[in-house]
C-alpha atoms as a PDB file:
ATOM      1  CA  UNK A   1     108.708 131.543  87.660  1.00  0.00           C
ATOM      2  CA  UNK A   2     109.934 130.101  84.293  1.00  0.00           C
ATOM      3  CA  UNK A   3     113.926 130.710  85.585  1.00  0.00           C
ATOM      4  CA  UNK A   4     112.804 128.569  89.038  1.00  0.00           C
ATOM      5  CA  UNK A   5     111.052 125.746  86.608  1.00  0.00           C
ATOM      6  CA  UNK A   6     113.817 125.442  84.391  1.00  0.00           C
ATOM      7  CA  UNK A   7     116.352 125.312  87.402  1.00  0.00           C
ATOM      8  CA  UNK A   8     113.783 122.096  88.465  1.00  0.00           C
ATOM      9  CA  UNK A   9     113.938 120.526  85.147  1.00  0.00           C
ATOM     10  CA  UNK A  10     117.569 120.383  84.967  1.00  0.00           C
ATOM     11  CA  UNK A  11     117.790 118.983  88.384  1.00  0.00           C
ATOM     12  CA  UNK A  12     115.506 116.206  87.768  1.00  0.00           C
ATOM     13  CA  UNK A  13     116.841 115.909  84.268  1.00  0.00           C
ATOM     14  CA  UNK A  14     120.862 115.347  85.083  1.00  0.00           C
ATOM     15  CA  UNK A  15     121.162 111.361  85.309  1.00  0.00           C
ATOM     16  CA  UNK A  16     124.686 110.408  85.015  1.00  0.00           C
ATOM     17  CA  UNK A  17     126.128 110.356  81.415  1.00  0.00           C
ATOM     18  CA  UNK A  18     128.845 107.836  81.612  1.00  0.00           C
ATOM     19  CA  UNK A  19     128.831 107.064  77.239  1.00  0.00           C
ATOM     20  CA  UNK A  20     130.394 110.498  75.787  1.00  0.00           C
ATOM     21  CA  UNK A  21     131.620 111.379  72.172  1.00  0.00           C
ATOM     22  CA  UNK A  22     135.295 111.991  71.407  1.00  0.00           C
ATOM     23  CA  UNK A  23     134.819 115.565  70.323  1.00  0.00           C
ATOM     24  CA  UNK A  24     136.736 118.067  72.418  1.00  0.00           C
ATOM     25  CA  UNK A  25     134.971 120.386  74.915  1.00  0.00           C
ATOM     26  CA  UNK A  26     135.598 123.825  74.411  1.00  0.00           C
ATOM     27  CA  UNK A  27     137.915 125.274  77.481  1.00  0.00           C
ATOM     28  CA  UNK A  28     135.605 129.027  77.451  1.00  0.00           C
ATOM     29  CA  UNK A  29     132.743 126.804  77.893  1.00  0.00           C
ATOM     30  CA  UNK A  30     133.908 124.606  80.678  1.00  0.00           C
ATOM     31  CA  UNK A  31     135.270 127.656  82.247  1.00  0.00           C
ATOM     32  CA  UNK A  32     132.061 129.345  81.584  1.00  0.00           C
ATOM     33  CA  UNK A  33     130.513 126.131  84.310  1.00  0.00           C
ATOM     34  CA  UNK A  34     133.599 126.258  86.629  1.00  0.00           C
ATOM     35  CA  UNK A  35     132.999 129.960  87.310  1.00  0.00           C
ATOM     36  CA  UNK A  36     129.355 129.720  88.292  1.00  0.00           C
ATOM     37  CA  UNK A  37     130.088 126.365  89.750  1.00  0.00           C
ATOM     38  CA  UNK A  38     132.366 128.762  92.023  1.00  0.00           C
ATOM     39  CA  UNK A  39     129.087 130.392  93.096  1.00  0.00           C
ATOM     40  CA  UNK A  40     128.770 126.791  95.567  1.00  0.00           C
ATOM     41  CA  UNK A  41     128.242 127.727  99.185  1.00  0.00           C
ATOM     42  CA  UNK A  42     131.199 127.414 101.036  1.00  0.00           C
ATOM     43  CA  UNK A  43     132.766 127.803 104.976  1.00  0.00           C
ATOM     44  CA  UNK A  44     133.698 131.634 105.195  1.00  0.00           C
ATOM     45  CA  UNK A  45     134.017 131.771 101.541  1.00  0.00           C
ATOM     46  CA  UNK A  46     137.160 130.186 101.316  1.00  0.00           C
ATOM     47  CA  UNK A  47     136.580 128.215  97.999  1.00  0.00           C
ATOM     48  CA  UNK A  48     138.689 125.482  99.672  1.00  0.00           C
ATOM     49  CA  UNK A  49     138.824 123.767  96.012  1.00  0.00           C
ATOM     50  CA  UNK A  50     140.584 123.610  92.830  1.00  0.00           C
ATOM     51  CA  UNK A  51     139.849 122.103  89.550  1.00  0.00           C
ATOM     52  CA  UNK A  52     142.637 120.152  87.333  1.00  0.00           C
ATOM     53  CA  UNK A  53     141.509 119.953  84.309  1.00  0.00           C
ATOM     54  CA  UNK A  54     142.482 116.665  82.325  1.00  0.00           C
ATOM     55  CA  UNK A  55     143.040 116.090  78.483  1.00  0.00           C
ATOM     56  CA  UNK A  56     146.464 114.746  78.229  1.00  0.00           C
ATOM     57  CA  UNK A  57     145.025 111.191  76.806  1.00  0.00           C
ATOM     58  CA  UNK A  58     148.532 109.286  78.691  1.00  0.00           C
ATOM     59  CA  UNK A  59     146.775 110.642  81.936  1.00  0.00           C
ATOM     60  CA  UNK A  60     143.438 109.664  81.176  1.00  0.00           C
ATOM     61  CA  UNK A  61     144.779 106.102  80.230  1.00  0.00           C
ATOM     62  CA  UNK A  62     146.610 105.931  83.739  1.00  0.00           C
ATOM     63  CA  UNK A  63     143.807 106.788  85.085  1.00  0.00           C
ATOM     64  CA  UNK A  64     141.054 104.558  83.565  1.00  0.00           C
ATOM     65  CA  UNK A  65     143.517 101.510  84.146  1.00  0.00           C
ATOM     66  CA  UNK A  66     143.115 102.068  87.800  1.00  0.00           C
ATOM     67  CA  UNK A  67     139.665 103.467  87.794  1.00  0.00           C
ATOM     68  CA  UNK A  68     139.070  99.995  86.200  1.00  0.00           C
ATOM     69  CA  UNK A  69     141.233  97.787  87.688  1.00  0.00           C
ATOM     70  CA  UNK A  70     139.379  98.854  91.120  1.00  0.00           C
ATOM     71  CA  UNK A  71     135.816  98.849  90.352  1.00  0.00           C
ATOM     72  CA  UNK A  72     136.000  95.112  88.706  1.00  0.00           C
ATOM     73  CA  UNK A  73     136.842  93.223  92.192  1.00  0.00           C
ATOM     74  CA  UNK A  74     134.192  95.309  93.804  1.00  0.00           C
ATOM     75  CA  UNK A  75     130.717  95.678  90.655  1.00  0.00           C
ATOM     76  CA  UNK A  76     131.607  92.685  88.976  1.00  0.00           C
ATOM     77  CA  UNK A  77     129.849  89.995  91.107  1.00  0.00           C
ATOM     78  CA  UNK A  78     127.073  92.221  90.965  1.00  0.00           C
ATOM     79  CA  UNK A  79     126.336  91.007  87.513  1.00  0.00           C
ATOM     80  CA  UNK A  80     126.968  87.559  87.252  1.00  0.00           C
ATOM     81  CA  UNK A  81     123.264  86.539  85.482  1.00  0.00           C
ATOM     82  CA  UNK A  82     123.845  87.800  82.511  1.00  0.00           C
ATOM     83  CA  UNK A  83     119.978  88.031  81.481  1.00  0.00           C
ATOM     84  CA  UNK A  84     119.279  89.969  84.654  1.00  0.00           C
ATOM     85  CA  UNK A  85     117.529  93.330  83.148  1.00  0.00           C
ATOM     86  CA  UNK A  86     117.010  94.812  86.293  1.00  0.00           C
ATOM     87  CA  UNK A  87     117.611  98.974  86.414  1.00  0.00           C
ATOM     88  CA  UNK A  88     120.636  97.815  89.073  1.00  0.00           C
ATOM     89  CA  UNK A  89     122.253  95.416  86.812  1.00  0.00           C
ATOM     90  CA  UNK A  90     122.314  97.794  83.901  1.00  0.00           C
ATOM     91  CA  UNK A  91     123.661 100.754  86.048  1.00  0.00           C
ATOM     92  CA  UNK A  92     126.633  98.611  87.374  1.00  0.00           C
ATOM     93  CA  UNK A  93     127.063  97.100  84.137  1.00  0.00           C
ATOM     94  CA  UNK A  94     127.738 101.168  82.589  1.00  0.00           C
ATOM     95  CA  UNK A  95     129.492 101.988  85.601  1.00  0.00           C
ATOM     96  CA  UNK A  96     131.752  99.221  85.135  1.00  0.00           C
ATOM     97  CA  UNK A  97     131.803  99.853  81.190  1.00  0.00           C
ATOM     98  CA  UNK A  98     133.120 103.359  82.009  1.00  0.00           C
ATOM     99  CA  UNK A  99     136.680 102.410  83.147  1.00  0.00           C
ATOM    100  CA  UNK A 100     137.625 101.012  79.986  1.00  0.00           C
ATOM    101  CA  UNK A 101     136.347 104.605  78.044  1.00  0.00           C
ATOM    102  CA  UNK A 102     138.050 107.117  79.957  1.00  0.00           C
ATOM    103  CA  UNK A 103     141.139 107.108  78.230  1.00  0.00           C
ATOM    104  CA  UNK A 104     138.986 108.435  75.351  1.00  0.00           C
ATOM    105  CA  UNK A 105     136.727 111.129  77.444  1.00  0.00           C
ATOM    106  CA  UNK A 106     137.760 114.447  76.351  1.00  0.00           C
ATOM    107  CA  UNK A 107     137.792 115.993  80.037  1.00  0.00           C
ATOM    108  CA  UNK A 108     138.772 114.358  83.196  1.00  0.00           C
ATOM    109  CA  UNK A 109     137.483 117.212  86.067  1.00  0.00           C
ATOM    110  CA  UNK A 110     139.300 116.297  89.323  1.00  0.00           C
ATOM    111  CA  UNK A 111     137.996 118.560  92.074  1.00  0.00           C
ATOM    112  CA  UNK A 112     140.126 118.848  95.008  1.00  0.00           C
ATOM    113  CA  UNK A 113     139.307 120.397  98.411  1.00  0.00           C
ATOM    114  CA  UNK A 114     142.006 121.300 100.877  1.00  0.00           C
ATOM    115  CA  UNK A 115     142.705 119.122 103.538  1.00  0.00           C
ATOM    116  CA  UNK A 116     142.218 120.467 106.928  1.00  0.00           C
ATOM    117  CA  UNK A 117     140.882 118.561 110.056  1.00  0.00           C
ATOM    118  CA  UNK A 118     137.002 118.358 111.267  1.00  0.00           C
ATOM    119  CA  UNK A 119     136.531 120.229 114.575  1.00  0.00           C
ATOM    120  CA  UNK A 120     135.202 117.115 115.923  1.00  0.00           C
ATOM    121  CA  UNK A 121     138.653 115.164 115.910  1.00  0.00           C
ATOM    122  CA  UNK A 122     140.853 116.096 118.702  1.00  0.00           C
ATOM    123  CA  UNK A 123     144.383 117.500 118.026  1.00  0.00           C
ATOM    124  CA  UNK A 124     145.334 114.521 119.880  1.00  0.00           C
ATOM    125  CA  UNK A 125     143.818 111.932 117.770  1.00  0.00           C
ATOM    126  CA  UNK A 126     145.007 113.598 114.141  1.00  0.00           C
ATOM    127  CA  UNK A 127     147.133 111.518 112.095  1.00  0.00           C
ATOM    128  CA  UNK A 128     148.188 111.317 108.850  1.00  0.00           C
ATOM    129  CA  UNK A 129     146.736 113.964 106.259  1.00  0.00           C
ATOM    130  CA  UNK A 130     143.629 115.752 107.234  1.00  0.00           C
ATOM    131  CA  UNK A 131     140.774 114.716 104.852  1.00  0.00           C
ATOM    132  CA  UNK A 132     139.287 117.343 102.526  1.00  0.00           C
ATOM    133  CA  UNK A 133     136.635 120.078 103.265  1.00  0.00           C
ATOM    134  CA  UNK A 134     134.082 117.997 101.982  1.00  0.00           C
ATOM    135  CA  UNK A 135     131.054 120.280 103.195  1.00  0.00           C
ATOM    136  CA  UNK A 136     132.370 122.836 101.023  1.00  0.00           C
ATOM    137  CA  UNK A 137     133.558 121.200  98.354  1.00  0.00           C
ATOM    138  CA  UNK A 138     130.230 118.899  96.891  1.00  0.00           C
ATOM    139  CA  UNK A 139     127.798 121.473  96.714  1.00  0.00           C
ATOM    140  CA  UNK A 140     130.549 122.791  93.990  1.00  0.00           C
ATOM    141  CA  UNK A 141     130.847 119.477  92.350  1.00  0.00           C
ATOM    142  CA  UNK A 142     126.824 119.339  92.187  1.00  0.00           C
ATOM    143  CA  UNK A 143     126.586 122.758  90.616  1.00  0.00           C
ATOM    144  CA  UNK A 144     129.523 121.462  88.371  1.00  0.00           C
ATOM    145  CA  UNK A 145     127.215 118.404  87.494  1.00  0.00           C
ATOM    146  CA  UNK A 146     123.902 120.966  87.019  1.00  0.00           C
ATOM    147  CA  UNK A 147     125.912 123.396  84.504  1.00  0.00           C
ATOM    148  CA  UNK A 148     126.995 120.400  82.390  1.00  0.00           C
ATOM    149  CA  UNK A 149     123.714 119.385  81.961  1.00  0.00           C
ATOM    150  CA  UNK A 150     122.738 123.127  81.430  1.00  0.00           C
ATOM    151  CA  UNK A 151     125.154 123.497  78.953  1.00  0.00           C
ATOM    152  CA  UNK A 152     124.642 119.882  76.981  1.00  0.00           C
ATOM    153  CA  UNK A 153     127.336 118.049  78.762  1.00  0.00           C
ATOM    154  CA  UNK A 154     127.166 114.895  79.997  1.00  0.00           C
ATOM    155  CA  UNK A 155     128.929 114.423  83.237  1.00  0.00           C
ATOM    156  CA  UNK A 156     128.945 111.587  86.141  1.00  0.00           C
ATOM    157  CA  UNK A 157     131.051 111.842  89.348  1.00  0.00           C
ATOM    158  CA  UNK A 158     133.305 108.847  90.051  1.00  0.00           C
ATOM    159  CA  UNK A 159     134.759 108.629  93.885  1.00  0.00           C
ATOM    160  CA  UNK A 160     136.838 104.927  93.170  1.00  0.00           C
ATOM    161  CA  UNK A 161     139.912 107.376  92.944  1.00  0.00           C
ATOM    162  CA  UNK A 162     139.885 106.566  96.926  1.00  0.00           C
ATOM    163  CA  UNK A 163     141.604 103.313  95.953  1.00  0.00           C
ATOM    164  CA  UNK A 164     144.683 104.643  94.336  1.00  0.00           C
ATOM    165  CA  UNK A 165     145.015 107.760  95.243  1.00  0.00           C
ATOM    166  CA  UNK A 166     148.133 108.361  96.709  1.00  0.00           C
ATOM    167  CA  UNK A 167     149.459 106.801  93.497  1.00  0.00           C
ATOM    168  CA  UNK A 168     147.524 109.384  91.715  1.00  0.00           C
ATOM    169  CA  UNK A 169     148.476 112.382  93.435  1.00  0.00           C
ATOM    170  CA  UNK A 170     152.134 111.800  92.511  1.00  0.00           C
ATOM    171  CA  UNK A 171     151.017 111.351  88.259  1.00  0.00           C
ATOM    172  CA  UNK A 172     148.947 114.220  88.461  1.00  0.00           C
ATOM    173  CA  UNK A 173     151.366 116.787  91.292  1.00  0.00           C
ATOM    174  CA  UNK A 174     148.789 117.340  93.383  1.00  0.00           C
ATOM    175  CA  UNK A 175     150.087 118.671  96.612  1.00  0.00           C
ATOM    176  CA  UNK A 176     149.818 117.040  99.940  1.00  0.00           C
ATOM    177  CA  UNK A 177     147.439 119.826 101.030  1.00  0.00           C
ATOM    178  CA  UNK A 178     145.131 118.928  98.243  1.00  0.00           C
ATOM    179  CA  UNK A 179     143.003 115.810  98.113  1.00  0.00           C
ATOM    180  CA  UNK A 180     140.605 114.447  95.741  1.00  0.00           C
ATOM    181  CA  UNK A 181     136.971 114.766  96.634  1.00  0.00           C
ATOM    182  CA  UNK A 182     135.646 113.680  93.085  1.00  0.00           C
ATOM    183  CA  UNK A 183     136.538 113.104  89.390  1.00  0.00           C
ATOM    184  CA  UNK A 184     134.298 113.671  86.219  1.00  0.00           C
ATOM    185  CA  UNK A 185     134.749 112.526  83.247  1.00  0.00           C
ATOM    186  CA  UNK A 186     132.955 115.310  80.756  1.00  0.00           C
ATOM    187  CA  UNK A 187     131.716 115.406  77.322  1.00  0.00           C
ATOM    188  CA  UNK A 188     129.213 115.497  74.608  1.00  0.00           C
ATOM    189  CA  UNK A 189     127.046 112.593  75.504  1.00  0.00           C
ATOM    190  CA  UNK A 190     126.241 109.703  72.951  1.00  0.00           C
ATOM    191  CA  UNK A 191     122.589 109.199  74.570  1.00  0.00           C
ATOM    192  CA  UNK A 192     119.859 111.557  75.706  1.00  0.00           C
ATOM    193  CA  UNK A 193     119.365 113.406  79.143  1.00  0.00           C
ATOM    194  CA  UNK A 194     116.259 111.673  80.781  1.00  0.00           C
ATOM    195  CA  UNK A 195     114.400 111.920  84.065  1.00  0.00           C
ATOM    196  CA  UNK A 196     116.456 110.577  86.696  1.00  0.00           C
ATOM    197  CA  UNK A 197     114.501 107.727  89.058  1.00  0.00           C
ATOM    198  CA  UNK A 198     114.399 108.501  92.994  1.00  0.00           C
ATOM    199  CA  UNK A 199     112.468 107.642  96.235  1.00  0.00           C
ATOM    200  CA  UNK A 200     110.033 110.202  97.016  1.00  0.00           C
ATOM    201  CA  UNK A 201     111.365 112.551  99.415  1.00  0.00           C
ATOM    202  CA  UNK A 202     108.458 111.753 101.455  1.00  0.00           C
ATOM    203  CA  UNK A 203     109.989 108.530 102.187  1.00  0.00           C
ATOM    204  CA  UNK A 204     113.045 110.409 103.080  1.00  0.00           C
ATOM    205  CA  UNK A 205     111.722 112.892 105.684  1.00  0.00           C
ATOM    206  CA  UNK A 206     110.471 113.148 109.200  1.00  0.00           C
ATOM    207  CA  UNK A 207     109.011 115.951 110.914  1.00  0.00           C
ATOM    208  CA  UNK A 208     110.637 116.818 114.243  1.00  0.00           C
ATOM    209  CA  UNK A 209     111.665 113.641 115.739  1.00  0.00           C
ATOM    210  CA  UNK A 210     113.250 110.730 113.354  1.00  0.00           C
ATOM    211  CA  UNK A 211     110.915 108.002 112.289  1.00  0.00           C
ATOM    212  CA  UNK A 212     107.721 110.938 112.015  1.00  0.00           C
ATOM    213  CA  UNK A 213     106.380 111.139 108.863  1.00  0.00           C
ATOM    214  CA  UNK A 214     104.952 114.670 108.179  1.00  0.00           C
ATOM    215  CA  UNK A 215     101.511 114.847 107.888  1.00  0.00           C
ATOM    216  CA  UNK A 216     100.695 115.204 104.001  1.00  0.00           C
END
Protein backbone atom coordinates (compact mmCIF):
# COMPACT_ATOMS: atom_id res chain seq x y z
CA UNK A 1 0.00 0.00 0.00
CA UNK A 2 2.70 2.59 0.97
CA UNK A 3 4.81 1.57 -2.57
CA UNK A 4 1.17 2.29 -4.57
CA UNK A 5 0.79 5.79 -2.45
CA UNK A 6 4.12 6.91 -3.04
CA UNK A 7 3.87 5.94 -6.85
CA UNK A 8 0.51 8.52 -6.54
CA UNK A 9 2.39 11.21 -4.87
CA UNK A 10 5.02 11.43 -7.38
CA UNK A 11 2.55 11.48 -10.13
CA UNK A 12 0.61 14.27 -8.80
CA UNK A 13 3.78 15.84 -7.53
CA UNK A 14 5.91 16.10 -11.07
CA UNK A 15 4.91 19.72 -12.45
CA UNK A 16 7.32 20.74 -15.01
CA UNK A 17 10.70 22.12 -13.69
CA UNK A 18 11.80 24.41 -16.39
CA UNK A 19 14.48 26.74 -13.71
CA UNK A 20 17.45 24.09 -13.01
CA UNK A 21 20.93 24.61 -11.29
CA UNK A 22 24.18 24.35 -13.25
CA UNK A 23 25.52 21.42 -11.30
CA UNK A 24 26.15 18.34 -13.40
CA UNK A 25 23.88 15.25 -13.19
CA UNK A 26 25.57 12.25 -12.43
CA UNK A 27 25.55 9.79 -15.73
CA UNK A 28 24.95 6.29 -13.11
CA UNK A 29 22.06 8.17 -11.92
CA UNK A 30 20.45 9.20 -15.14
CA UNK A 31 21.18 5.80 -16.36
CA UNK A 32 19.82 4.45 -13.21
CA UNK A 33 16.07 6.42 -14.71
CA UNK A 34 16.74 5.47 -18.39
CA UNK A 35 16.86 1.78 -17.47
CA UNK A 36 13.59 1.61 -15.58
CA UNK A 37 12.25 4.20 -17.91
CA UNK A 38 12.98 1.15 -20.41
CA UNK A 39 10.41 -0.78 -18.37
CA UNK A 40 7.59 1.65 -20.67
CA UNK A 41 5.08 -0.55 -22.42
CA UNK A 42 5.85 -0.92 -25.82
CA UNK A 43 4.45 -2.72 -29.42
CA UNK A 44 5.99 -6.35 -29.25
CA UNK A 45 8.66 -5.14 -27.05
CA UNK A 46 10.59 -3.56 -29.55
CA UNK A 47 11.85 -0.51 -27.46
CA UNK A 48 11.50 1.43 -30.75
CA UNK A 49 13.55 4.38 -28.89
CA UNK A 50 16.85 5.71 -28.10
CA UNK A 51 18.09 8.31 -25.81
CA UNK A 52 20.99 10.96 -26.84
CA UNK A 53 22.15 12.25 -24.11
CA UNK A 54 23.26 16.04 -24.33
CA UNK A 55 26.04 17.99 -22.36
CA UNK A 56 28.25 19.36 -24.97
CA UNK A 57 27.23 23.18 -23.92
CA UNK A 58 27.94 24.28 -28.13
CA UNK A 59 24.93 21.82 -28.66
CA UNK A 60 22.82 22.98 -26.04
CA UNK A 61 23.44 26.65 -27.27
CA UNK A 62 22.36 25.53 -30.92
CA UNK A 63 19.73 24.22 -29.59
CA UNK A 64 18.21 26.83 -27.20
CA UNK A 65 18.74 29.47 -30.10
CA UNK A 66 16.20 27.60 -32.07
CA UNK A 67 14.15 26.28 -29.25
CA UNK A 68 13.86 30.09 -28.66
CA UNK A 69 13.81 31.61 -31.74
CA UNK A 70 10.52 29.34 -32.39
CA UNK A 71 8.53 29.61 -29.35
CA UNK A 72 8.75 33.69 -29.36
CA UNK A 73 6.53 34.17 -32.72
CA UNK A 74 4.17 31.62 -31.35
CA UNK A 75 3.90 32.41 -26.73
CA UNK A 76 4.84 35.81 -27.02
CA UNK A 77 1.48 37.52 -27.84
CA UNK A 78 0.22 35.48 -25.21
CA UNK A 79 1.66 37.87 -22.73
CA UNK A 80 1.35 41.18 -23.89
CA UNK A 81 -0.35 42.75 -20.35
CA UNK A 82 2.36 42.68 -18.50
CA UNK A 83 0.38 42.81 -15.01
CA UNK A 84 -1.68 39.84 -16.10
CA UNK A 85 -1.02 37.26 -13.01
CA UNK A 86 -3.07 34.72 -14.33
CA UNK A 87 -1.62 30.81 -13.78
CA UNK A 88 -1.56 30.93 -17.97
CA UNK A 89 0.43 34.00 -18.25
CA UNK A 90 3.03 32.86 -15.78
CA UNK A 91 3.35 29.33 -17.40
CA UNK A 92 3.99 30.86 -20.93
CA UNK A 93 6.02 33.46 -19.50
CA UNK A 94 8.60 30.25 -17.93
CA UNK A 95 8.07 28.39 -20.95
CA UNK A 96 9.22 31.15 -22.95
CA UNK A 97 12.03 32.01 -20.24
CA UNK A 98 13.35 28.46 -20.83
CA UNK A 99 14.84 28.95 -24.35
CA UNK A 100 17.22 31.42 -23.31
CA UNK A 101 18.57 28.79 -20.22
CA UNK A 102 19.17 25.76 -22.05
CA UNK A 103 22.47 26.43 -23.12
CA UNK A 104 23.22 26.23 -19.36
CA UNK A 105 20.97 22.94 -18.44
CA UNK A 106 23.30 20.27 -17.62
CA UNK A 107 21.30 17.47 -19.66
CA UNK A 108 19.47 17.84 -22.84
CA UNK A 109 17.43 14.12 -23.08
CA UNK A 110 16.31 13.79 -26.74
CA UNK A 111 14.18 10.66 -27.04
CA UNK A 112 13.81 9.33 -30.40
CA UNK A 113 11.41 6.63 -31.66
CA UNK A 114 11.91 4.90 -34.96
CA UNK A 115 10.07 5.95 -37.76
CA UNK A 116 7.84 3.45 -39.29
CA UNK A 117 4.33 4.06 -40.87
CA UNK A 118 0.75 3.78 -38.95
CA UNK A 119 -1.26 0.82 -40.30
CA UNK A 120 -3.92 3.21 -41.03
CA UNK A 121 -2.01 5.05 -43.97
CA UNK A 122 -2.06 3.18 -47.13
CA UNK A 123 1.24 2.15 -48.85
CA UNK A 124 -0.11 4.24 -51.49
CA UNK A 125 -0.47 7.41 -49.69
CA UNK A 126 3.21 7.21 -47.74
CA UNK A 127 5.49 9.91 -48.44
CA UNK A 128 8.32 11.30 -47.12
CA UNK A 129 9.72 9.78 -43.71
CA UNK A 130 7.37 7.74 -41.69
CA UNK A 131 6.67 9.55 -38.36
CA UNK A 132 7.86 7.96 -35.11
CA UNK A 133 6.24 5.12 -33.01
CA UNK A 134 4.74 7.51 -30.88
CA UNK A 135 2.42 4.92 -28.94
CA UNK A 136 5.46 3.35 -27.81
CA UNK A 137 7.62 5.86 -27.32
CA UNK A 138 5.64 8.52 -24.58
CA UNK A 139 4.73 6.17 -22.08
CA UNK A 140 8.82 5.97 -21.92
CA UNK A 141 9.22 9.65 -21.90
CA UNK A 142 6.47 9.81 -18.96
CA UNK A 143 8.25 7.21 -16.89
CA UNK A 144 11.45 9.26 -17.84
CA UNK A 145 9.60 12.41 -16.40
CA UNK A 146 8.27 10.18 -13.08
CA UNK A 147 11.99 8.86 -12.25
CA UNK A 148 13.34 12.43 -12.40
CA UNK A 149 11.05 13.51 -10.04
CA UNK A 150 11.72 10.22 -8.05
CA UNK A 151 15.15 10.80 -8.05
CA UNK A 152 15.13 14.89 -7.31
CA UNK A 153 15.35 15.96 -10.86
CA UNK A 154 13.58 18.43 -12.35
CA UNK A 155 12.55 17.69 -15.85
CA UNK A 156 9.88 19.26 -18.48
CA UNK A 157 9.31 17.86 -22.01
CA UNK A 158 9.63 20.40 -24.84
CA UNK A 159 8.06 19.21 -28.44
CA UNK A 160 9.01 22.93 -30.39
CA UNK A 161 11.97 20.75 -31.81
CA UNK A 162 9.10 20.04 -34.60
CA UNK A 163 10.08 23.44 -36.01
CA UNK A 164 13.67 22.82 -36.81
CA UNK A 165 14.13 19.59 -36.85
CA UNK A 166 15.51 18.51 -39.88
CA UNK A 167 18.15 21.15 -39.11
CA UNK A 168 18.66 19.39 -35.92
CA UNK A 169 18.99 15.98 -36.96
CA UNK A 170 22.01 16.89 -39.11
CA UNK A 171 23.92 18.86 -35.64
CA UNK A 172 23.10 16.10 -33.57
CA UNK A 173 23.61 12.69 -36.50
CA UNK A 174 20.57 11.39 -35.89
CA UNK A 175 19.70 8.98 -38.59
CA UNK A 176 16.88 9.27 -40.99
CA UNK A 177 15.23 6.26 -39.31
CA UNK A 178 15.21 8.10 -36.07
CA UNK A 179 12.97 11.03 -35.26
CA UNK A 180 12.49 13.15 -32.34
CA UNK A 181 9.44 12.50 -30.26
CA UNK A 182 10.56 14.81 -27.26
CA UNK A 183 13.47 16.71 -25.63
CA UNK A 184 14.15 17.33 -21.81
CA UNK A 185 16.12 19.50 -20.48
CA UNK A 186 17.25 17.81 -16.86
CA UNK A 187 18.67 18.97 -13.71
CA UNK A 188 18.73 19.87 -10.13
CA UNK A 189 15.84 22.23 -9.91
CA UNK A 190 16.19 25.85 -8.39
CA UNK A 191 12.43 25.69 -6.98
CA UNK A 192 10.39 23.06 -5.18
CA UNK A 193 8.27 20.07 -6.61
CA UNK A 194 4.54 21.06 -5.91
CA UNK A 195 1.14 19.61 -6.67
CA UNK A 196 0.48 19.91 -10.20
CA UNK A 197 -3.21 21.67 -11.08
CA UNK A 198 -5.67 19.50 -13.39
CA UNK A 199 -9.40 19.10 -14.35
CA UNK A 200 -10.94 16.41 -12.48
CA UNK A 201 -10.96 13.35 -14.40
CA UNK A 202 -14.56 13.32 -13.87
CA UNK A 203 -14.83 16.06 -16.26
CA UNK A 204 -12.78 14.01 -18.54
CA UNK A 205 -14.76 10.73 -18.67
CA UNK A 206 -17.89 9.19 -20.02
CA UNK A 207 -19.30 5.94 -19.39
CA UNK A 208 -20.13 3.93 -22.51
CA UNK A 209 -21.24 6.34 -25.02
CA UNK A 210 -19.33 9.93 -25.33
CA UNK A 211 -21.00 12.84 -23.66
CA UNK A 212 -22.27 10.19 -20.46
CA UNK A 213 -21.08 11.15 -17.39
CA UNK A 214 -20.69 8.11 -15.03
CA UNK A 215 -22.86 8.03 -12.35
CA UNK A 216 -20.77 9.12 -9.13
Amino acid sequence: MSDNLNVFHIMKTARPMRRLKSDPVPQALLEEILDAASCAPNSLNTQPYRFLVVRDHASKAFFGERYDAAMQPRFSPMVTDPNDRSPTARNVRTALALGKRLKDVPVLLFICGKRDWPMGVPAAKRRGLAPPSYGSVFPCVQNILLGCRAKGLGASLTTMHQVFEAELCEKLQIPDTYGIVAVLPIGYPEGNFGPVTRKPSTDLTYLDLWGIAPES
